[in-house]
C-alpha atoms as a PDB file:
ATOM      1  CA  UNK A   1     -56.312  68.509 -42.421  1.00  0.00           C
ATOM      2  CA  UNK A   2     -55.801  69.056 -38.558  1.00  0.00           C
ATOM      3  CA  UNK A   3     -52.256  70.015 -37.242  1.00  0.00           C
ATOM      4  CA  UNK A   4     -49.790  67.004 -36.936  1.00  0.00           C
ATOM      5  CA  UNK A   5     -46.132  66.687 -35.976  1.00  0.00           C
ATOM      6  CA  UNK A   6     -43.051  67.289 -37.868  1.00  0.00           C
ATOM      7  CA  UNK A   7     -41.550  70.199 -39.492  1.00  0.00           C
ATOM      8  CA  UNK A   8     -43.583  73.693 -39.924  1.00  0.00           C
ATOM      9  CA  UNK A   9     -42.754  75.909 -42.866  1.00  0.00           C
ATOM     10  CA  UNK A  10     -39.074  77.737 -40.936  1.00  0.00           C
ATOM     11  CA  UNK A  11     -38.158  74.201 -41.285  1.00  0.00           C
ATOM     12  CA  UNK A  12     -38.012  73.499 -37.125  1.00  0.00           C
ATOM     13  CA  UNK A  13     -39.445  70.779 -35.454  1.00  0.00           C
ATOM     14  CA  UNK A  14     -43.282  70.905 -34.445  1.00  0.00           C
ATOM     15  CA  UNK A  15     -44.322  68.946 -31.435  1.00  0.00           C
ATOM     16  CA  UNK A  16     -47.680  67.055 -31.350  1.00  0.00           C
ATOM     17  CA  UNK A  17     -50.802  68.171 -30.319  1.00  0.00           C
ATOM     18  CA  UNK A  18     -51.518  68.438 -26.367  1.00  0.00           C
ATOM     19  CA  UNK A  19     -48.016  68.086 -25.898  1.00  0.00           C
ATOM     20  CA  UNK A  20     -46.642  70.054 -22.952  1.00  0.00           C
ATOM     21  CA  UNK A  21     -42.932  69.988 -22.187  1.00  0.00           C
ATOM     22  CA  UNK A  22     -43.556  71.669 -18.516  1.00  0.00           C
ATOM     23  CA  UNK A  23     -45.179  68.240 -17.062  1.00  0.00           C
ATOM     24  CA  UNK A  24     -42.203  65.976 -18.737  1.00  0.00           C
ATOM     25  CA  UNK A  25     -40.502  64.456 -16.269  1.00  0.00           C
ATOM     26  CA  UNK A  26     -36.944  63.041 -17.282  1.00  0.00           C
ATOM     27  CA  UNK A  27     -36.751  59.339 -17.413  1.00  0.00           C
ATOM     28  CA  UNK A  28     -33.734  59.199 -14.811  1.00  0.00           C
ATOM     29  CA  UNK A  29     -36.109  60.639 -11.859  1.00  0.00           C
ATOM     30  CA  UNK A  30     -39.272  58.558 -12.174  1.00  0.00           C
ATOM     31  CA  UNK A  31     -36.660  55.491 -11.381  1.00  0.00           C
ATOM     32  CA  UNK A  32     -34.923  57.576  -8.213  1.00  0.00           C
ATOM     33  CA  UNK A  33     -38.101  57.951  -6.377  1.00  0.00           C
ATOM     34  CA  UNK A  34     -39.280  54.650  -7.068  1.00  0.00           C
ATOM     35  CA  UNK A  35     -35.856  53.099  -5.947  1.00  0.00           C
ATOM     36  CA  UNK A  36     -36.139  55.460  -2.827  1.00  0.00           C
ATOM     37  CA  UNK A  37     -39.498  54.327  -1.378  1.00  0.00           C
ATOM     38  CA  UNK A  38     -38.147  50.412  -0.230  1.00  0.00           C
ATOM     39  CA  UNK A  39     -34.765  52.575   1.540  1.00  0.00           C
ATOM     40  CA  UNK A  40     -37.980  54.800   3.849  1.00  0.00           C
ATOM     41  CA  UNK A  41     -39.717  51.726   4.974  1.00  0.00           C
ATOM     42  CA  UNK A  42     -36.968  49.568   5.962  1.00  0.00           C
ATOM     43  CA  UNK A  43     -35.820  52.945   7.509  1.00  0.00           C
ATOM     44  CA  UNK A  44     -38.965  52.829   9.328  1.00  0.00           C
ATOM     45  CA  UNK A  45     -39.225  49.071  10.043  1.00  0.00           C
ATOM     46  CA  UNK A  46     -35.635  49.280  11.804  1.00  0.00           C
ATOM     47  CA  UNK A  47     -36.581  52.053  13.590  1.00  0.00           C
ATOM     48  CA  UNK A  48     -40.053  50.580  14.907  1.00  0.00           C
ATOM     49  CA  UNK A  49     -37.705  47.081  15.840  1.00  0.00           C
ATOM     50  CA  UNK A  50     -35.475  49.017  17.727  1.00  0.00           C
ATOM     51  CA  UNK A  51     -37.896  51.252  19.514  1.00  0.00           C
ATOM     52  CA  UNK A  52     -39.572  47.744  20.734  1.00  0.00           C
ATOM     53  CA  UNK A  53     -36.217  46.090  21.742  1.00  0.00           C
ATOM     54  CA  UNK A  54     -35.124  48.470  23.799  1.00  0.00           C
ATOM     55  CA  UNK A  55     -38.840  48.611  25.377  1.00  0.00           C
ATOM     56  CA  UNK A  56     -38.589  44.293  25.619  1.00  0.00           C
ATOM     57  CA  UNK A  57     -35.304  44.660  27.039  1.00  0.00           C
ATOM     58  CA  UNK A  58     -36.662  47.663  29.736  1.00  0.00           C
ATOM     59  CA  UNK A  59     -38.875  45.402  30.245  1.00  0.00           C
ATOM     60  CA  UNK A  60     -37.087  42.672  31.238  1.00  0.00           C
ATOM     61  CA  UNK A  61     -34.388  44.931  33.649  1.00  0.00           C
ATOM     62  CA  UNK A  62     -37.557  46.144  35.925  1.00  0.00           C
ATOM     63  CA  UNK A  63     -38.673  42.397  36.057  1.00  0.00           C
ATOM     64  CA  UNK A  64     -35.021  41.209  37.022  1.00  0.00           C
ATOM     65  CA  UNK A  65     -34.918  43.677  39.746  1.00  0.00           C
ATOM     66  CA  UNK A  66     -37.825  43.144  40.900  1.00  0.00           C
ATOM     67  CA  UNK A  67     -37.200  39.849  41.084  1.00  0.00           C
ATOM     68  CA  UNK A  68     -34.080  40.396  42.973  1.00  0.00           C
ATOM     69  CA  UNK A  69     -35.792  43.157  45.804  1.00  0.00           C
ATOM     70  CA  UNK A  70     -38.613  40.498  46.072  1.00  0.00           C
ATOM     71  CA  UNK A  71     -36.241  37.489  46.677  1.00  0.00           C
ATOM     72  CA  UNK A  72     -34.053  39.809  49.034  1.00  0.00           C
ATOM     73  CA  UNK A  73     -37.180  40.825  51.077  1.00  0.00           C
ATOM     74  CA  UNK A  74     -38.064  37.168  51.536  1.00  0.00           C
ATOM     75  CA  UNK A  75     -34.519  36.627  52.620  1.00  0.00           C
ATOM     76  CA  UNK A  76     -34.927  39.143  55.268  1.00  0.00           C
ATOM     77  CA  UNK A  77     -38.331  38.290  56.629  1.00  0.00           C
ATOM     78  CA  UNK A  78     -36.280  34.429  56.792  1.00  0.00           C
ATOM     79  CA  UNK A  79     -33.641  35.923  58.731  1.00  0.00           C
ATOM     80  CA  UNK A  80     -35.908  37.664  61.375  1.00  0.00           C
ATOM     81  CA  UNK A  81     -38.612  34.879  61.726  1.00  0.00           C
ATOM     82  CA  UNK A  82     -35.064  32.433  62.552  1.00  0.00           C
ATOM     83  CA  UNK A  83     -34.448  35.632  65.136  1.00  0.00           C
ATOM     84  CA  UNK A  84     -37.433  35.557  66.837  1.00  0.00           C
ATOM     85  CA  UNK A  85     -37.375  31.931  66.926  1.00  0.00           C
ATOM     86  CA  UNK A  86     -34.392  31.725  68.574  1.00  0.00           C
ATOM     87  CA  UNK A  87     -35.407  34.395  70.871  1.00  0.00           C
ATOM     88  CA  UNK A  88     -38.617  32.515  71.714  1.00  0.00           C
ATOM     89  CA  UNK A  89     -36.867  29.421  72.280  1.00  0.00           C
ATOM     90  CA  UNK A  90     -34.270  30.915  74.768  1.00  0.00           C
ATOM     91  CA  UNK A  91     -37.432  32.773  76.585  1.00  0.00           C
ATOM     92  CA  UNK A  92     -38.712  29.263  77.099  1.00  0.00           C
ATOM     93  CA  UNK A  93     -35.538  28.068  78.287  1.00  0.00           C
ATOM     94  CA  UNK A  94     -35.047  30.692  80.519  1.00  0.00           C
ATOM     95  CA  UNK A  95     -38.388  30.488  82.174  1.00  0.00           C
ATOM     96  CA  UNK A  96     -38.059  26.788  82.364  1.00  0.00           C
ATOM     97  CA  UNK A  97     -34.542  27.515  84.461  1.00  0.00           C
ATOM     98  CA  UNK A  98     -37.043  29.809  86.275  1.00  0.00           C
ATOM     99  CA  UNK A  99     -39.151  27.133  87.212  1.00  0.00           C
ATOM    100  CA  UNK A 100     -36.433  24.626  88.000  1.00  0.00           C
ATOM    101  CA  UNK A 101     -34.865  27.125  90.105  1.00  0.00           C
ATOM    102  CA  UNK A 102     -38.523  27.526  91.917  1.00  0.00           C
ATOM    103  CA  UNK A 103     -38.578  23.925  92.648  1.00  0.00           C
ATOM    104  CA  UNK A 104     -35.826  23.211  93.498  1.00  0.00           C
ATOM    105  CA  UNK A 105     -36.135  26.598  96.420  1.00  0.00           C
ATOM    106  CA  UNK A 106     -39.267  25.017  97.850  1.00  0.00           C
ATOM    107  CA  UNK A 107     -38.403  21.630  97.904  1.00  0.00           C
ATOM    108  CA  UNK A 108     -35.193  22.989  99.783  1.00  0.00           C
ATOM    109  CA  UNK A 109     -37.504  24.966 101.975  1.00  0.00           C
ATOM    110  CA  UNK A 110     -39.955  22.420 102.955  1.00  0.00           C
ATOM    111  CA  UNK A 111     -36.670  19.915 103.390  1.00  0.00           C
ATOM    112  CA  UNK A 112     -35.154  22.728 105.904  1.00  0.00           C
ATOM    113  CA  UNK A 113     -38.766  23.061 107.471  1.00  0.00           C
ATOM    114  CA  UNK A 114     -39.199  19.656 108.094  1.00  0.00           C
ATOM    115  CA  UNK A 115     -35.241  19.131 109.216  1.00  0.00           C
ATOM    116  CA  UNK A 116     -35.699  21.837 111.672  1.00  0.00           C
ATOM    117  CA  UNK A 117     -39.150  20.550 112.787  1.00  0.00           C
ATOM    118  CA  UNK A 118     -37.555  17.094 113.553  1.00  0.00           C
ATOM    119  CA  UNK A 119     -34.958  18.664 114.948  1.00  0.00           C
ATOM    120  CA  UNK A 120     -36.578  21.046 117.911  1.00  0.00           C
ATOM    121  CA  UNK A 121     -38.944  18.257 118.364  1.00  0.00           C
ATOM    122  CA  UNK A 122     -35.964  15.315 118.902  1.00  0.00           C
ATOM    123  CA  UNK A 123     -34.481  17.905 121.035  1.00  0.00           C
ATOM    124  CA  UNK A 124     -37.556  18.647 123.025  1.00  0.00           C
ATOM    125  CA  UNK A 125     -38.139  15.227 123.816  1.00  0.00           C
ATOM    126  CA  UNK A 126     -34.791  14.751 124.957  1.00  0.00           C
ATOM    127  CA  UNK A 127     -34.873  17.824 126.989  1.00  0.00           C
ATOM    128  CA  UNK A 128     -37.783  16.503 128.148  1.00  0.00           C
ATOM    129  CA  UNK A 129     -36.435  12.979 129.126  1.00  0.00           C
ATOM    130  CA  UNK A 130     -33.277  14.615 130.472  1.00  0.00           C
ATOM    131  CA  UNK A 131     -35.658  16.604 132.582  1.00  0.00           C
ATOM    132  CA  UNK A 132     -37.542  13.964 133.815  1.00  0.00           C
ATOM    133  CA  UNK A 133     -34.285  12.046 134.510  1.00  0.00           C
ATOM    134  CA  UNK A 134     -32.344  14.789 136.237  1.00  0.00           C
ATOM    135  CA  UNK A 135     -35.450  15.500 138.317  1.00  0.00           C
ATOM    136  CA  UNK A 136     -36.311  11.840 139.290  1.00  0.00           C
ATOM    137  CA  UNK A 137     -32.765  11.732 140.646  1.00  0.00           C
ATOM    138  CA  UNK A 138     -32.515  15.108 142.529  1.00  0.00           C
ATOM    139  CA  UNK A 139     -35.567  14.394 143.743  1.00  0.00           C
ATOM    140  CA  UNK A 140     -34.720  11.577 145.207  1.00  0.00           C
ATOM    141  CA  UNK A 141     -31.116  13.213 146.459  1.00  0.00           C
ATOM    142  CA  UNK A 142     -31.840  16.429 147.327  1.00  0.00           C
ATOM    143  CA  UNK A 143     -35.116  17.978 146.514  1.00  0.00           C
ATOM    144  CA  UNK A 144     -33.812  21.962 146.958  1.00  0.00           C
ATOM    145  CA  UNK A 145     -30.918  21.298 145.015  1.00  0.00           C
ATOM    146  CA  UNK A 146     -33.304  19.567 142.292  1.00  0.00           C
ATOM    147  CA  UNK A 147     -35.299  21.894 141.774  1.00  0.00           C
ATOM    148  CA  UNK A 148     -32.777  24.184 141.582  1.00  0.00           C
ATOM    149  CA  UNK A 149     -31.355  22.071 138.445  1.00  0.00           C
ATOM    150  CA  UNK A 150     -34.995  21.551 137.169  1.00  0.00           C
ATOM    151  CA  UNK A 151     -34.898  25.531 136.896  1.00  0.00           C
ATOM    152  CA  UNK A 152     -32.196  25.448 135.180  1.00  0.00           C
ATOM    153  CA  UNK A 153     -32.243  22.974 132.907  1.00  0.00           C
ATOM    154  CA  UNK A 154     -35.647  23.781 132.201  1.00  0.00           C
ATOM    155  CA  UNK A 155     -33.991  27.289 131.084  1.00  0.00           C
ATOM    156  CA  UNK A 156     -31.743  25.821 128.982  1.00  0.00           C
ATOM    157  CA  UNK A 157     -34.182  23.772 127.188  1.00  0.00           C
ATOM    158  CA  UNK A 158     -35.745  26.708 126.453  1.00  0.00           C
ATOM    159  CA  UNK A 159     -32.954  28.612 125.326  1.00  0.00           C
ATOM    160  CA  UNK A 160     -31.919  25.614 122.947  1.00  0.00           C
ATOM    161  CA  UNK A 161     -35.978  25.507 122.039  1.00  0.00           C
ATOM    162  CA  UNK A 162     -35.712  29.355 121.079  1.00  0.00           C
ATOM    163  CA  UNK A 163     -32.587  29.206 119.484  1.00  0.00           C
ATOM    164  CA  UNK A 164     -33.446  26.487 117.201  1.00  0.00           C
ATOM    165  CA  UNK A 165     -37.063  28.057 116.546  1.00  0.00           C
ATOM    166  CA  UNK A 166     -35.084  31.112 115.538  1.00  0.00           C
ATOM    167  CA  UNK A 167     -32.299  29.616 113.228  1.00  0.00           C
ATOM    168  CA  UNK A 168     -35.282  27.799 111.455  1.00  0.00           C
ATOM    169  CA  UNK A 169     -37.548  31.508 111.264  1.00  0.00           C
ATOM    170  CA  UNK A 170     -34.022  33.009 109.515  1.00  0.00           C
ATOM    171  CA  UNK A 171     -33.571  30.007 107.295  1.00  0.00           C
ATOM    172  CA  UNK A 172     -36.682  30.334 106.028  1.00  0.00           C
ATOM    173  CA  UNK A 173     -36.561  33.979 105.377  1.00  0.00           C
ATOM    174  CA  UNK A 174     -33.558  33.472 103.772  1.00  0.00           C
ATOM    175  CA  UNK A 175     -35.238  30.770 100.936  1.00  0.00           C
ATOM    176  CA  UNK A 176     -37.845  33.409 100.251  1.00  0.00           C
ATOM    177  CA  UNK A 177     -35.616  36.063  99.523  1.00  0.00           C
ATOM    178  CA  UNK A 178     -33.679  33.808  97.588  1.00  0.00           C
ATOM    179  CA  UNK A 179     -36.850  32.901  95.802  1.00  0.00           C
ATOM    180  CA  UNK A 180     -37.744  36.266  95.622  1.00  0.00           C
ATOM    181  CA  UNK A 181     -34.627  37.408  93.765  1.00  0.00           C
ATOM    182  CA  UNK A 182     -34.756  34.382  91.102  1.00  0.00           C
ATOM    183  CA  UNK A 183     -38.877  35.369  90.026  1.00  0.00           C
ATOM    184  CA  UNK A 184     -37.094  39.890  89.572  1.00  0.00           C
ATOM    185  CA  UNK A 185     -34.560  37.874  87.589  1.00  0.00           C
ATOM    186  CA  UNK A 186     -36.704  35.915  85.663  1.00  0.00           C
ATOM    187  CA  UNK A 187     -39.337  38.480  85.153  1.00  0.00           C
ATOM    188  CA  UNK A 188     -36.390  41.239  83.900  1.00  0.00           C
ATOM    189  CA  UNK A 189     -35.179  38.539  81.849  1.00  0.00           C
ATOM    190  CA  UNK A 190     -38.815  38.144  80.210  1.00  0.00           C
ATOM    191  CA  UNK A 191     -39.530  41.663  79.825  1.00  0.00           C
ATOM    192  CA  UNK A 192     -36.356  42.480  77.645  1.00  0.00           C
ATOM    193  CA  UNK A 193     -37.331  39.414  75.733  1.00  0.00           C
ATOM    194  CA  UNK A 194     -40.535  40.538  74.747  1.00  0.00           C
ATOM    195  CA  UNK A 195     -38.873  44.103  74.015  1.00  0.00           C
ATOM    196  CA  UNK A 196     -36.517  42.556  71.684  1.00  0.00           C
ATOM    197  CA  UNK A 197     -38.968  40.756  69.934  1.00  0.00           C
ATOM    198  CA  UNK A 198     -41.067  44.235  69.151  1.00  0.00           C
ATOM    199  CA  UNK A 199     -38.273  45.483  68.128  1.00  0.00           C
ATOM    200  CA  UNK A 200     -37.341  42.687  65.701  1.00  0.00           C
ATOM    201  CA  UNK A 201     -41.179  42.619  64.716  1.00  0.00           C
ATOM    202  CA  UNK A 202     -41.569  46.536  63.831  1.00  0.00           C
ATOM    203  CA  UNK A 203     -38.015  46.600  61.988  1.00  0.00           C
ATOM    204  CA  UNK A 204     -39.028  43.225  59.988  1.00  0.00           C
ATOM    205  CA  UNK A 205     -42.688  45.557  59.468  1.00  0.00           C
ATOM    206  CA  UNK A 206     -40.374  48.604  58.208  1.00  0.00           C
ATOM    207  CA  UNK A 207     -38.106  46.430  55.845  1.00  0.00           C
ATOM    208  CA  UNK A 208     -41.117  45.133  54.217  1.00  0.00           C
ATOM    209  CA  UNK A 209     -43.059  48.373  53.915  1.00  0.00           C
ATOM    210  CA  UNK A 210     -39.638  49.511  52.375  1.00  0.00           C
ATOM    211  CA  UNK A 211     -38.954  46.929  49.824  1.00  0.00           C
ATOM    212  CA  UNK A 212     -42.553  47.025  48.719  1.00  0.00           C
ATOM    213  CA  UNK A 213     -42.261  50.663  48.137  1.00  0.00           C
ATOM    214  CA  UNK A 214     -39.647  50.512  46.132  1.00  0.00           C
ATOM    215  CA  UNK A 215     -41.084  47.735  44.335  1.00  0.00           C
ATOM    216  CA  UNK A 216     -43.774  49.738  43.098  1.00  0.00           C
ATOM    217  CA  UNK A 217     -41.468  52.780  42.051  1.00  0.00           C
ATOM    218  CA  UNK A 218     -40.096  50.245  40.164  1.00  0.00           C
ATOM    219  CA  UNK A 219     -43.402  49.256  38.161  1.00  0.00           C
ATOM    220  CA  UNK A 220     -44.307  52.556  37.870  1.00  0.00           C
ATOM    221  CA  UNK A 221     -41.131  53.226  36.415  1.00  0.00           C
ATOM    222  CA  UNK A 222     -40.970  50.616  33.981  1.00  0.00           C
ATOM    223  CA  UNK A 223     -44.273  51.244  33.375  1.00  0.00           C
ATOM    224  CA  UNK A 224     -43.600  55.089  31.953  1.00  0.00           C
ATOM    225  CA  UNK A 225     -40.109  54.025  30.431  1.00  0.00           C
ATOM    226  CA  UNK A 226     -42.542  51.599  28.215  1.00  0.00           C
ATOM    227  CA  UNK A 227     -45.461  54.280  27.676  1.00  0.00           C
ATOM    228  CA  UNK A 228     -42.879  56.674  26.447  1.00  0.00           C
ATOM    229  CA  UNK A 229     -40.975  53.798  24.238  1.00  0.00           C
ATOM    230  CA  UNK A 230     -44.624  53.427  22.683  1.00  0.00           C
ATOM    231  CA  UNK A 231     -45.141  57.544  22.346  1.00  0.00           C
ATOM    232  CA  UNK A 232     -41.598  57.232  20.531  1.00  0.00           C
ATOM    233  CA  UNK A 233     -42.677  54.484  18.401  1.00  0.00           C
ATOM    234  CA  UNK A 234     -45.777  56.609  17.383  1.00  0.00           C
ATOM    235  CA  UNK A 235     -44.260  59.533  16.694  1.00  0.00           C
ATOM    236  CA  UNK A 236     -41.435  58.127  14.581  1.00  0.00           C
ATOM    237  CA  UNK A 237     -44.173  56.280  12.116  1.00  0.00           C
ATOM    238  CA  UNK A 238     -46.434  59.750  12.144  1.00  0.00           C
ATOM    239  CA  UNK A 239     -43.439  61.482  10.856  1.00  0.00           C
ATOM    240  CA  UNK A 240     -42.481  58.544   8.434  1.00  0.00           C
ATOM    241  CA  UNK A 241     -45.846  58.655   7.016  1.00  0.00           C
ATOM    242  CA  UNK A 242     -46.312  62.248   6.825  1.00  0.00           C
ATOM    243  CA  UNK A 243     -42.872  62.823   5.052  1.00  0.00           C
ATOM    244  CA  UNK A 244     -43.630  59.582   2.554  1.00  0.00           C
ATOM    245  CA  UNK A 245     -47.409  61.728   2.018  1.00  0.00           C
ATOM    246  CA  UNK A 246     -45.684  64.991   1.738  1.00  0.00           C
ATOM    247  CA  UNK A 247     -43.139  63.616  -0.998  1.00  0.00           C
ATOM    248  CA  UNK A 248     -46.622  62.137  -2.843  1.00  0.00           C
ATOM    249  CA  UNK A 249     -47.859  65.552  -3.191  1.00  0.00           C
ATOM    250  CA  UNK A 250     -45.112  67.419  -4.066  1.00  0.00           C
ATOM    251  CA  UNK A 251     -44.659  64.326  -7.327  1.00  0.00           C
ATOM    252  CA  UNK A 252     -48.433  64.740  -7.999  1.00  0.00           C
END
């Protein structure tokens, strides 16, 4: 009869055949590790959740401020396009003064023109009646001492004719210079206009060039906070997963 368990002939206990106390385990530890594996994985599940909350809520602060330097640049571009509307609009207005102003100098002119016209020619005619007159009468009275008044009222004529020829040439010069001096105005006024509105134009191109550049240092920036959330993520579960195969091994 083969070996069996029980007592041998000292009277001590014999163990059974292909029995081998060095792989016995006690009872108490096969129940640890099992009651340890759920404790790693909702270790790891928590970890995972937070890892993408805090990338969803990332996430969400580069939108938001986006969001907000997108709305503030449309603001801005607002603000200057009402600018340069208002600075057209008084441009208009001021040219239209211009024009008024223009008018209103050459209608004066021509008026003046025409008054002094009327003028030299009512007085010629009446110089010329009074002549006429006066000479009909010395004639007939005294012919030296009519012709003698003839001379000189024919002078005075004259002197009245170049007097009023000259009052009209200064009047005259004195609407164009007038005119002249509205149109430098005008044209100064024009010229810083348009300067202005350059000006408001390349600042309005430099706060947009701005806000989009930060916009995209933004996204860029919420793009590696992310890529780096999801690196974290990674690593955490390679290490999970390496320590839960490591602990496998050692128990096998």
């Amino acid at each position: 009869m083969g070996p069996r368990a029980g007592l041998d002939r000292c009277g001590k206990s014999r163990p059974s055949p292909g029995f081998d106390s060095r792989t016995v385990q006690p009872v108490a530890r096969r129940y640890t590790d099992y009651a340890t594996r759920p404790t790693v994985v909702v270790v790891v599940v928590v970890v995972v959740v937070v890892v993408l909350v805090t990338a969803v809520v990332v996430v969400v602060a580069v939108v938001v401020v986006v969001t907000a330097v997108v709305v503030v640049a449309v603001v801005v571009v607002a603000a200057l396009v009402v600018v340069v509307v208002v600075l057209v609009t008084a441009v208009v207005v001021v040219v239209a003064v211009v024009v008024v102003v223009v008018v209103v100098v050459v209608v004066v002119t021509a008026v003046v023109v025409v008054a002094v016209v009327v003028v030299t020619a009512v007085v010629v005619v009446v110089a010329v009646v009074v002549v006429v007159v006066v000479t009909a009468v010395v004639v007939i009275a005294v012919v030296l001492v009519a012709a003698v008044v003839v001379v000189l009222v024919t002078a005075v004529v004259v002197v009245v004719a170049v007097v009023v020829v000259v009052t009209a040439v200064v009047v005259v010069v004195a609407v164009v210079l007038v005119t002249t001096v509205v149109v430098v105005v005008a044209v100064v006024v024009v010229v810083v206009v348009v300067v202005v509105v350059v000006v408001v134009v390349v600042v309005t191109a430099v706060v947009v060039a701005v806000v989009l550049v930060a916009a995209v240092v933004v996204v860029v920036v919420a793009v590696v906070l992310v890529a780096a959330a999801a690196v974290v993520v990674v690593v955490v579960v390679v290490v999970v997963v390496a320590a839960v195969i490591s602990r496998k091994r050692i128990k096998i």
